[in-house]
Protein backbone atom coordinates (compact mmCIF):
# COMPACT_ATOMS: atom_id res chain seq x y z
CA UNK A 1 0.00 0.00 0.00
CA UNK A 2 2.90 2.60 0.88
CA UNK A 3 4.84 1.60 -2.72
CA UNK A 4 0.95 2.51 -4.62
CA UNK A 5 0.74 6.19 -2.22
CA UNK A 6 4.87 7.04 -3.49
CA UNK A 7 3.56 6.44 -6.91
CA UNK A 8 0.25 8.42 -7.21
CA UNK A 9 2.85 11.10 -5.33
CA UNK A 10 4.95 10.80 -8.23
CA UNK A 11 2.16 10.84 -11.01
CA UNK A 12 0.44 13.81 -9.22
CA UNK A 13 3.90 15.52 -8.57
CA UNK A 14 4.25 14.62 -12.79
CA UNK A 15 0.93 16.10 -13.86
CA UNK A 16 1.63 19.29 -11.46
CA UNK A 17 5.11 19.52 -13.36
CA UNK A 18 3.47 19.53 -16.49
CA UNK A 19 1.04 21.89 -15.79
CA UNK A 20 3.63 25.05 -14.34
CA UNK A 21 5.97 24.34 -17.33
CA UNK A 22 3.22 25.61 -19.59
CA UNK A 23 1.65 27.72 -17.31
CA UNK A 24 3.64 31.18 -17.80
CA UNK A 25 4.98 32.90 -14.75
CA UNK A 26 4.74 28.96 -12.88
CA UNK A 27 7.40 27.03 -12.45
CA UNK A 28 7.88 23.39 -12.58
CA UNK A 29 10.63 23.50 -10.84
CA UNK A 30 9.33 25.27 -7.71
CA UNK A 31 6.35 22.17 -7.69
CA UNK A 32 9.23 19.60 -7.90
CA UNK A 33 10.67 21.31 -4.37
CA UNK A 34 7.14 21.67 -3.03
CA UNK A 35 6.02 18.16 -3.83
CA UNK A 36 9.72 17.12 -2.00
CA UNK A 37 10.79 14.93 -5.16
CA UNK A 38 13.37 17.58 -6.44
CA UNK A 39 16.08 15.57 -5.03
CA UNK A 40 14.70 12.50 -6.28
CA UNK A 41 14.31 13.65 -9.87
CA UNK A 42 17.45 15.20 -10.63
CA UNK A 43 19.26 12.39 -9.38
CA UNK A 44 17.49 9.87 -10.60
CA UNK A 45 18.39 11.18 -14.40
CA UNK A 46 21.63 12.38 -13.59
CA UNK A 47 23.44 9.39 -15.58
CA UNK A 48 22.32 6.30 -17.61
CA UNK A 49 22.75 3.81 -14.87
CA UNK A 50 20.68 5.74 -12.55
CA UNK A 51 18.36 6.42 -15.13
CA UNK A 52 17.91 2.21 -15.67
CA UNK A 53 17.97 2.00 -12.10
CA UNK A 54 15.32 4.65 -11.09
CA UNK A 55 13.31 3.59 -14.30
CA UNK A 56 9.61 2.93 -12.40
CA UNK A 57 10.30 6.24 -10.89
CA UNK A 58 10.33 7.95 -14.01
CA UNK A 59 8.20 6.27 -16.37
CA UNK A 60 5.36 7.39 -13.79
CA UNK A 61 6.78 10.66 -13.07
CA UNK A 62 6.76 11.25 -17.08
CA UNK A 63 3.04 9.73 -17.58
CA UNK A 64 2.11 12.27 -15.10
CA UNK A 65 4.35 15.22 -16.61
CA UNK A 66 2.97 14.48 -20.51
CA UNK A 67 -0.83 14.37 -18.75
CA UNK A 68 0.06 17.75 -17.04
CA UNK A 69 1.38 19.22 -20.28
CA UNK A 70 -2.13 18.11 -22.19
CA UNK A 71 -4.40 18.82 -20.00
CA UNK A 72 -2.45 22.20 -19.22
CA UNK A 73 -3.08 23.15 -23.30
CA UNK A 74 -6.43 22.33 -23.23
CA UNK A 75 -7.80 23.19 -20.01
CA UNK A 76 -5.98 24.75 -17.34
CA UNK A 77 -4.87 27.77 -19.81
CA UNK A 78 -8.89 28.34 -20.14
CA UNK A 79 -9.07 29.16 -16.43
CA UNK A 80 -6.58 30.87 -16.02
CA UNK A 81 -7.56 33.46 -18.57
CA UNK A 82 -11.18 32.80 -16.60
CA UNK A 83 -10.19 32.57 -13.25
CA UNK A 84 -7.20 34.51 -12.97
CA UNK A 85 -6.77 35.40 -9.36
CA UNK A 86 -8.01 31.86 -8.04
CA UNK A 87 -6.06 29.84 -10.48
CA UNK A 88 -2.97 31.40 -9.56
CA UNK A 89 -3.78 31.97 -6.30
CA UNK A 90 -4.47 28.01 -5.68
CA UNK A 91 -0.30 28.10 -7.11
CA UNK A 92 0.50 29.90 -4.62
CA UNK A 93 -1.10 27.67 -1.95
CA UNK A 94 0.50 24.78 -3.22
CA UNK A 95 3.92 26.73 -3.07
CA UNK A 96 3.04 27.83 0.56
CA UNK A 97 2.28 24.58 1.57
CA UNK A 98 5.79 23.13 0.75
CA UNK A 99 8.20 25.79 2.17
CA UNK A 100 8.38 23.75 5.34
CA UNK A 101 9.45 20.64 3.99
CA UNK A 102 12.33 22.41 1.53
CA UNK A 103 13.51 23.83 4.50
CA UNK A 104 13.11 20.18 6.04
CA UNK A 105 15.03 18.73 3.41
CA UNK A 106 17.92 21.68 3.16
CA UNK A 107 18.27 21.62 6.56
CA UNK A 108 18.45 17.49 6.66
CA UNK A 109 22.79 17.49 7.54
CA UNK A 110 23.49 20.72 8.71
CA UNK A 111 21.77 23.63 10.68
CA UNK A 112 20.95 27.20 8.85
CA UNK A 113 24.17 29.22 8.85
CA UNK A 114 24.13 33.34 8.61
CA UNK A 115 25.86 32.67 5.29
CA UNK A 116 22.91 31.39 4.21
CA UNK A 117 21.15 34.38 3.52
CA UNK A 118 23.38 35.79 0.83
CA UNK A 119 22.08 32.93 -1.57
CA UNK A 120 18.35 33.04 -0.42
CA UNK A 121 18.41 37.51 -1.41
CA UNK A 122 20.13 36.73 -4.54
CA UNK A 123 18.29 34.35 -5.79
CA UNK A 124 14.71 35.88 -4.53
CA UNK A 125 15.87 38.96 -6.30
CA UNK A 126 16.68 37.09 -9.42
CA UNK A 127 13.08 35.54 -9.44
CA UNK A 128 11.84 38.80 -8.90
CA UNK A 129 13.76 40.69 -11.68
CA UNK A 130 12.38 38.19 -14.38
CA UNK A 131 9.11 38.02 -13.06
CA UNK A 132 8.75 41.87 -13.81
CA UNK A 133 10.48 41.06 -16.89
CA UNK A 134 7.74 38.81 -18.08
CA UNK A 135 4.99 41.22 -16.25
CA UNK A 136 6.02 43.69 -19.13
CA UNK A 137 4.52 41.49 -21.64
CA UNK A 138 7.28 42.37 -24.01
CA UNK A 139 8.77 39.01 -25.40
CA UNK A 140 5.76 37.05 -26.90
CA UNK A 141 5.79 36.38 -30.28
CA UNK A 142 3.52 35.02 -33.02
CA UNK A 143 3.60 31.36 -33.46
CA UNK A 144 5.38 29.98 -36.72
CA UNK A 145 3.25 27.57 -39.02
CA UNK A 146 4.96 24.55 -39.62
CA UNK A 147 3.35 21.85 -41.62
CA UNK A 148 6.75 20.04 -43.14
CA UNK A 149 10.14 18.74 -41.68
CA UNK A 150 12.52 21.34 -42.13
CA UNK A 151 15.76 20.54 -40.65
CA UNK A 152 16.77 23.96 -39.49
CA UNK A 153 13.50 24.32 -38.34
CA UNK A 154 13.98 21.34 -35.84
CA UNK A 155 17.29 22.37 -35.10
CA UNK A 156 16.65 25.33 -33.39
CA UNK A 157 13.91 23.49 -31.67
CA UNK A 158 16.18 21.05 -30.31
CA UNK A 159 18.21 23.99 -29.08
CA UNK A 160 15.87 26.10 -27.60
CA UNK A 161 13.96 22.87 -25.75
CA UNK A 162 17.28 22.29 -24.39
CA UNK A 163 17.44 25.73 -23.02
CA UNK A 164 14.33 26.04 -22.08
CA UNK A 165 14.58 22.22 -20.34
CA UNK A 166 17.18 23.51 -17.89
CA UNK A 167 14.85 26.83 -16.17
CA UNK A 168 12.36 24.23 -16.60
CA UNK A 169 13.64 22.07 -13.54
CA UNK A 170 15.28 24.70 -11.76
CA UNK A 171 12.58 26.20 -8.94
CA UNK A 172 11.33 29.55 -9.06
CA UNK A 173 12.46 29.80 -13.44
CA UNK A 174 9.76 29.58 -15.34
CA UNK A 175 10.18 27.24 -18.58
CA UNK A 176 7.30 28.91 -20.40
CA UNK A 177 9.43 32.47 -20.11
CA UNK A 178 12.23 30.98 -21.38
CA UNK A 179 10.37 29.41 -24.10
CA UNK A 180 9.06 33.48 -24.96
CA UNK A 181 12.54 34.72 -24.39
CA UNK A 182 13.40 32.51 -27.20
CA UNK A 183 10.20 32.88 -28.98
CA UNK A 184 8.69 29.61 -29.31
CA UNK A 185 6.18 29.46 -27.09
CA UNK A 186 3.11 30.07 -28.74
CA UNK A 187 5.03 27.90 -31.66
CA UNK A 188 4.81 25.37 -29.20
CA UNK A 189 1.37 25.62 -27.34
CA UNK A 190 0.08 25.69 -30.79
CA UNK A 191 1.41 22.61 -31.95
CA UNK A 192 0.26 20.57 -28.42
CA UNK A 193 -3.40 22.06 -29.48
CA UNK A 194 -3.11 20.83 -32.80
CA UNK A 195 -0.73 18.05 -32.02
CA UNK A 196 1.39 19.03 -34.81
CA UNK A 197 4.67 16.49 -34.39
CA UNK A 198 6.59 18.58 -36.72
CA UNK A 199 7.14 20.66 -33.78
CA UNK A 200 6.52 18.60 -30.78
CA UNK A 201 9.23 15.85 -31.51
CA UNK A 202 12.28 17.87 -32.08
CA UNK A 203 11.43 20.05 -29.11
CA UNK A 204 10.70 16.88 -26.98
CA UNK A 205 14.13 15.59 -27.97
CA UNK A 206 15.33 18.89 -26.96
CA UNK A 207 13.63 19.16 -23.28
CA UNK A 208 14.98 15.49 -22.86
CA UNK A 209 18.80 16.65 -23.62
CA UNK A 210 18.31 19.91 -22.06
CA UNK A 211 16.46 18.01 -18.58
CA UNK A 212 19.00 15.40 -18.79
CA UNK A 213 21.98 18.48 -18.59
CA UNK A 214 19.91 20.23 -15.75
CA UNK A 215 19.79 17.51 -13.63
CA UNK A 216 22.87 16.13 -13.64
CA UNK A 217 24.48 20.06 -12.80
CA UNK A 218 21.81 20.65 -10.07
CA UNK A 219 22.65 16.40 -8.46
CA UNK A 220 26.32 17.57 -8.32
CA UNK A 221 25.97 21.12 -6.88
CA UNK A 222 23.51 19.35 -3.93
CA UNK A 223 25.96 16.78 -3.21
CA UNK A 224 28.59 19.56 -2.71
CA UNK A 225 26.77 21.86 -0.55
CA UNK A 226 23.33 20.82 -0.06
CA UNK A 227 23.01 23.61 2.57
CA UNK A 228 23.76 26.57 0.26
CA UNK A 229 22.19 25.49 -2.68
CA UNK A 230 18.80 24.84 -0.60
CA UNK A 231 19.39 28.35 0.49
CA UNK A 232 18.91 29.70 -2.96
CA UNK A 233 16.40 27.25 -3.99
CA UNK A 234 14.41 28.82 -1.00
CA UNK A 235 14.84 32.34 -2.29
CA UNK A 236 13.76 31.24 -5.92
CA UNK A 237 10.60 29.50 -4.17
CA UNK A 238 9.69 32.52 -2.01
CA UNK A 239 10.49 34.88 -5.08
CA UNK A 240 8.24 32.59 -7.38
CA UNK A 241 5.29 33.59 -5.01
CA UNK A 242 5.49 37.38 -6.30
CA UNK A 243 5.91 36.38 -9.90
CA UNK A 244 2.48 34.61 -9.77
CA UNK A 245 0.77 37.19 -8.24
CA UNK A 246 -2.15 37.79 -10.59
CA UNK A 247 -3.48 41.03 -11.96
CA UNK A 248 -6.43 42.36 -10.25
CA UNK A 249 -5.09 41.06 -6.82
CA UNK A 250 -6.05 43.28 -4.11
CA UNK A 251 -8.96 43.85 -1.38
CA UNK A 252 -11.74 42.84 -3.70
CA UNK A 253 -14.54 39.93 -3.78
CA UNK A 254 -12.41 37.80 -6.60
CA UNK A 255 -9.20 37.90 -4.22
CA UNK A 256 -11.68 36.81 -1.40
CA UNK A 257 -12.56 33.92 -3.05
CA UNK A 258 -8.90 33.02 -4.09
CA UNK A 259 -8.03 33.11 -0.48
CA UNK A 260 -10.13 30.16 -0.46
CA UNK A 261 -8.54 28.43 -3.31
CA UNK A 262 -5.06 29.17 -1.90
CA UNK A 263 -6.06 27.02 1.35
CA UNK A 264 -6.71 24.25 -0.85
CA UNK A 265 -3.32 24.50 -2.26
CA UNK A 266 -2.01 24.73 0.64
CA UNK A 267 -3.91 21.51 2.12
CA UNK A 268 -3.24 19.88 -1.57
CA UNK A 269 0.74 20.35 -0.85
CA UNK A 270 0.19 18.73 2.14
CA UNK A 271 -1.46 15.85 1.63
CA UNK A 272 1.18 15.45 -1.56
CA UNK A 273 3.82 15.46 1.17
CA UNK A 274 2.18 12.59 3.39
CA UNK A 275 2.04 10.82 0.46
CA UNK A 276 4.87 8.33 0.47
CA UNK A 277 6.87 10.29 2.93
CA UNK A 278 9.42 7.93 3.62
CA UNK A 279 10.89 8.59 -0.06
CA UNK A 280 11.26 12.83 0.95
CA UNK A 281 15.40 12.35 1.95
């Protein structure tokens, strides 16, 4: 019974995933820390042996993640141009929810130092910074129409998936930003509506290299000082909380009601924690 609750976590934590990554302004990586499987993911594809070896793991983590990414085109982009406030505002639970258990989990061989602090401002401020960045509304772009293999075409797909893969696992980054940096992203949420493989296969191939990359960086920068970097993944998380602050949030009946959602978020974190909690360290 405890193996089935670790892997509904891991499906749940998957579909979550999905979801931020095409979610502007949400990231991925932030639900990865909150859902306490950010240690588990980035090792578990930091090499091909531990990639065999963690193989259950990420099969179900990746159902979950390509379920996430679906439904996320189809439905959860609907209410958030709907439901703003309590859409985002129910991400923001979720994030709340989790802050104890990264701080758990950073804190899991050695106690908070003053040090710590110079990591948690810069990276909050960081967060911050791009969040207004993407606030400005300045870096979308029309989507391209592809309906051929072109092979420069898929080239710079693979490239900027790659890109894009690395913010996408690193918490408080948002993917979908990078992805408008670049300018692909309505290239890409056009082709997942359309399911147009022209697109979605080189910049699948892409997100694998670039994930693959990611994790493998972050698994030996924890292993070095898993104190520090916790520190700064703490200040992304925290900082991730203003960047999905949505418009028309203030003292007002709609932000009333996404107080409510944001408890559920926060009880939804939760419950994600108890599930299969002797896999969190």
């Amino acid at each position: 019974m405890k193996k089935i609750l670790e892997y509904l976590k891991y499906f749940i934590s998957g579909i979550v995933f999905g979801i931020a990554n095409v979610i502007p302004g949400v990231s991925g990586g932030t639900m990865l820390v909150v859902f306490g499987v950010f240690d588990k993911i980035t090792e578990a594809i930091s090499g091909v042996k531990k990639i065999f070896h963690n193989l259950g793991f990420l099969i179900t983590f990746g159902l979950g993640a390509g379920a996430g990414i679906l439904l996320s085109a189809k439905v959860i982009g609907k209410l958030f141009s709907i439901f703003a406030i309590q859409t985002n505002m129910l991400f923001i639970g979720l994030i709340l929810g989790g802050i104890p258990l990264i701080v758990k989990i950073g804190t899991s061989e050695k106690k908070v130092k003053p040090l710590c602090i110079v990591p948690f401002l810069i990276s909050m401020a960081v967060v911050v910074v791009l969040s207004v960045l993407e606030k400005m509304d300045i870096f979308t772009m029309s989507a391209e129409s592809v309906t051929g293999f072109d092979m420069i075409f898929s080239l710079k797909m693979v490239v900027c998936a790659a890109i894009a893969a690395v913010t996408m696992i690193i918490p408080g980054i948002s993917g979908s930003f990078m992805m408008m940096l670049l300018g692909v992203y309505e290239t890409i949420i056009g082709a997942l509506n359309t399911l147009n493989f022209y697109v979605i296969i080189p910049f699948a191939i892409g997100a694998l290299i670039g994930i693959i990359f990611g994790a493998k960086l972050i698994s030996i920068l924890i292993k070095k000082n898993k104190l520090m970097v916790y520190s700064a993944i703490t200040g992304m998380v925290i900082g991730s909380v203003y960047a999905i602050l949505p418009d028309g949030f203030g003292f007002n009946l709609q932000t009333g009601y996404g107080f409510a959602f944001m408890l559920i978020g926060v009880l939804v974190s939760v419950l994600i924690e108890k599930l299969g909690a002797t896999d969190e360290t």
